[in-house]
C-alpha atoms as a PDB file:
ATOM      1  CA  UNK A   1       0.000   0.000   0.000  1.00  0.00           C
ATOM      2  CA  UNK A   2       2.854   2.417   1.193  1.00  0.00           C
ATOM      3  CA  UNK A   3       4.471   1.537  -2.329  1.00  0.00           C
ATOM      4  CA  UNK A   4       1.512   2.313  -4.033  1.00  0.00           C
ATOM      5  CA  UNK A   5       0.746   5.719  -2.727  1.00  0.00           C
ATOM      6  CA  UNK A   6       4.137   6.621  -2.824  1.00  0.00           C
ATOM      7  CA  UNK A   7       4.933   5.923  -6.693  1.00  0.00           C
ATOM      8  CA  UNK A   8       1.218   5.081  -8.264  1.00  0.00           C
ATOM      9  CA  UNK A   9      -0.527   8.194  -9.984  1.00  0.00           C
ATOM     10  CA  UNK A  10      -3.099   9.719  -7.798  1.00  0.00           C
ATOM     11  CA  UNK A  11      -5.591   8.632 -10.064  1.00  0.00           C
ATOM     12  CA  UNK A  12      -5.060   4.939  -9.808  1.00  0.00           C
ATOM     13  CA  UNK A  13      -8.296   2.694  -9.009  1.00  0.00           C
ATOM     14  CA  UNK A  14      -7.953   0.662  -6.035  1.00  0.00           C
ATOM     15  CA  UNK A  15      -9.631  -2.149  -4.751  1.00  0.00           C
ATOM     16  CA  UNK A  16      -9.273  -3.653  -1.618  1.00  0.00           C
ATOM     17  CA  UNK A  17     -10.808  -7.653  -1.800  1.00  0.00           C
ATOM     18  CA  UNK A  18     -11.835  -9.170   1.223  1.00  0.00           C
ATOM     19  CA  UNK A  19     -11.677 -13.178   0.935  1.00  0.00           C
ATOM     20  CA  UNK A  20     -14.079 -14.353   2.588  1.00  0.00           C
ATOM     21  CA  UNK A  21     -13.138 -18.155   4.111  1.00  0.00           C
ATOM     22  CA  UNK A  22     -16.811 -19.538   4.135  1.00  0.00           C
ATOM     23  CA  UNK A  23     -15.924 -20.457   8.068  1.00  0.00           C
ATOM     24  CA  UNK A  24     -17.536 -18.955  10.685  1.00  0.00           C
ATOM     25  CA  UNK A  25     -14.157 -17.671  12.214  1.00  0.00           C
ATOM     26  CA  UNK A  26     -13.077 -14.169  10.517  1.00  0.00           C
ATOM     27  CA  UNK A  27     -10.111 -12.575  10.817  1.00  0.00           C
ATOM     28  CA  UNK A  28     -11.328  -8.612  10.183  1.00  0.00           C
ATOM     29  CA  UNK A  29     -14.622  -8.152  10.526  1.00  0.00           C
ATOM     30  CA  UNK A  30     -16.530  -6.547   7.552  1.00  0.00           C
ATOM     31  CA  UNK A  31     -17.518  -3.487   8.714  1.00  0.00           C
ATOM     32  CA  UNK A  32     -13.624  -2.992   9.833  1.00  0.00           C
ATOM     33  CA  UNK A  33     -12.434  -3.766   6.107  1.00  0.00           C
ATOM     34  CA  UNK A  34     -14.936  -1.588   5.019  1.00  0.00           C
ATOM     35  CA  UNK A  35     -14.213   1.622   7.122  1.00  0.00           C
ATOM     36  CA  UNK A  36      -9.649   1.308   6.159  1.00  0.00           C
ATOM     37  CA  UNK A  37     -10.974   0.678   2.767  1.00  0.00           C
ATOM     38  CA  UNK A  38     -12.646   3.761   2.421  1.00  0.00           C
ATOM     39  CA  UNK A  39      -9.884   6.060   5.237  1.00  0.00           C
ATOM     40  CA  UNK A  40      -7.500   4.811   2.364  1.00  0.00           C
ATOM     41  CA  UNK A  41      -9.826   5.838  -0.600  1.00  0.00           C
ATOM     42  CA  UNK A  42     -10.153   2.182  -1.704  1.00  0.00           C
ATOM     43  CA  UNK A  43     -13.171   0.075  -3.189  1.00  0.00           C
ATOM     44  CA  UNK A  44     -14.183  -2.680  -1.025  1.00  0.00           C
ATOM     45  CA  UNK A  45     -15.978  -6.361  -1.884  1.00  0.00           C
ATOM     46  CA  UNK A  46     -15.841  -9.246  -0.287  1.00  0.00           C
ATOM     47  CA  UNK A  47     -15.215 -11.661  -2.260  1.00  0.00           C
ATOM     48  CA  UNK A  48     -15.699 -15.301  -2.762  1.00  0.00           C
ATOM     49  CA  UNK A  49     -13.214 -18.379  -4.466  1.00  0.00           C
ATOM     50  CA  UNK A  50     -15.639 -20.729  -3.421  1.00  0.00           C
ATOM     51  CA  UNK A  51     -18.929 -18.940  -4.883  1.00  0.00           C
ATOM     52  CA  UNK A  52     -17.529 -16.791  -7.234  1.00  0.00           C
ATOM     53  CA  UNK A  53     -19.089 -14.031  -4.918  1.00  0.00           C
ATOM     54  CA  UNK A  54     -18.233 -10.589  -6.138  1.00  0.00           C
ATOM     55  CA  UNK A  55     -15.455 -11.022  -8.579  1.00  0.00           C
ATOM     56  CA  UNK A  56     -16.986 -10.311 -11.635  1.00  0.00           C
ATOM     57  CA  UNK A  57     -18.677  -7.072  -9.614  1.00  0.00           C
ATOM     58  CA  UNK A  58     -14.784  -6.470  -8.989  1.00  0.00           C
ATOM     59  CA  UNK A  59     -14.095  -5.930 -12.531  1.00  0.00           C
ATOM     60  CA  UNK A  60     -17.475  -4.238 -13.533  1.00  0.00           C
ATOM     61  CA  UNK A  61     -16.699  -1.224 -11.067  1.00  0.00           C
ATOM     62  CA  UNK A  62     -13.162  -0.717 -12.506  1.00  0.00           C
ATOM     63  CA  UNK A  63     -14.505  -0.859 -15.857  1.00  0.00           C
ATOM     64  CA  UNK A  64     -16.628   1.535 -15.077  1.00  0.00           C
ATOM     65  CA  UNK A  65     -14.912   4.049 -13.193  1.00  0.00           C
ATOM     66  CA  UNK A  66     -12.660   4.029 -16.333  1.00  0.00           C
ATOM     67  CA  UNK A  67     -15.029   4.333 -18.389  1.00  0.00           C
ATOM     68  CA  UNK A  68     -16.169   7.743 -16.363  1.00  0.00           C
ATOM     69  CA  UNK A  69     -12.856   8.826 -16.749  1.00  0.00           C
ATOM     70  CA  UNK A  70     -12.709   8.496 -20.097  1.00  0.00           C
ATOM     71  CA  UNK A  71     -16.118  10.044 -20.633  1.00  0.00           C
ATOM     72  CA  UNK A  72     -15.115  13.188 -18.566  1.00  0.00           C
ATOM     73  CA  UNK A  73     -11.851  13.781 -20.663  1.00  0.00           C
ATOM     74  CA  UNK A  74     -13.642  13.606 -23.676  1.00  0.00           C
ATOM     75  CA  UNK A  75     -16.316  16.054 -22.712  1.00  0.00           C
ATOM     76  CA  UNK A  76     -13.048  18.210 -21.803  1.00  0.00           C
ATOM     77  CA  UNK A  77     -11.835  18.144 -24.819  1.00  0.00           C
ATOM     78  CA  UNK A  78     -14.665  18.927 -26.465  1.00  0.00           C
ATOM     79  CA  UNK A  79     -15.476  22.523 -24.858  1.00  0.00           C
ATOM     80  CA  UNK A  80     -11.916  23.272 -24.883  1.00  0.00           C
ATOM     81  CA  UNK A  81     -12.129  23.102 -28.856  1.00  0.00           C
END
């Protein structure tokens, strides 16, 4: 993480992934996870390797955020013509 802030562009889209064991025994609880992920400005799922549970919706919201990126730039570019 320290890595990351220190030489990643401030733009960069993070996600933090929880893995959720399917035990009753956790290790962080979710609303924990949930409150660093968003102190450090990150995206948080919990996610699944058993189920599947929220990996696709991983990739979805990075897709999308990009996409808004890309949208705003272009809108930029187009009043500044």
């Amino acid at each position: 993480m320290k890595e990351l802030e220190r030489q990643a562009s401030p733009d960069i889209i993070m996600v933090l992934a929880g893995h959720i064991f399917n035990e009753p025994l956790r290790e962080v609880e979710e609303e924990e996870a949930k409150a660093w992920a968003a102190e450090k400005g990150l995206i948080f799922f919990e996610t699944s390797a058993k189920t599947g549970m929220n990996v696709t919706e991983i990739f979805e919201t990075i897709g999308i955020r990009l996409f808004d990126r890309m949208l705003l730039i272009f809108v930029l570019i187009l009043l500044f013509l």
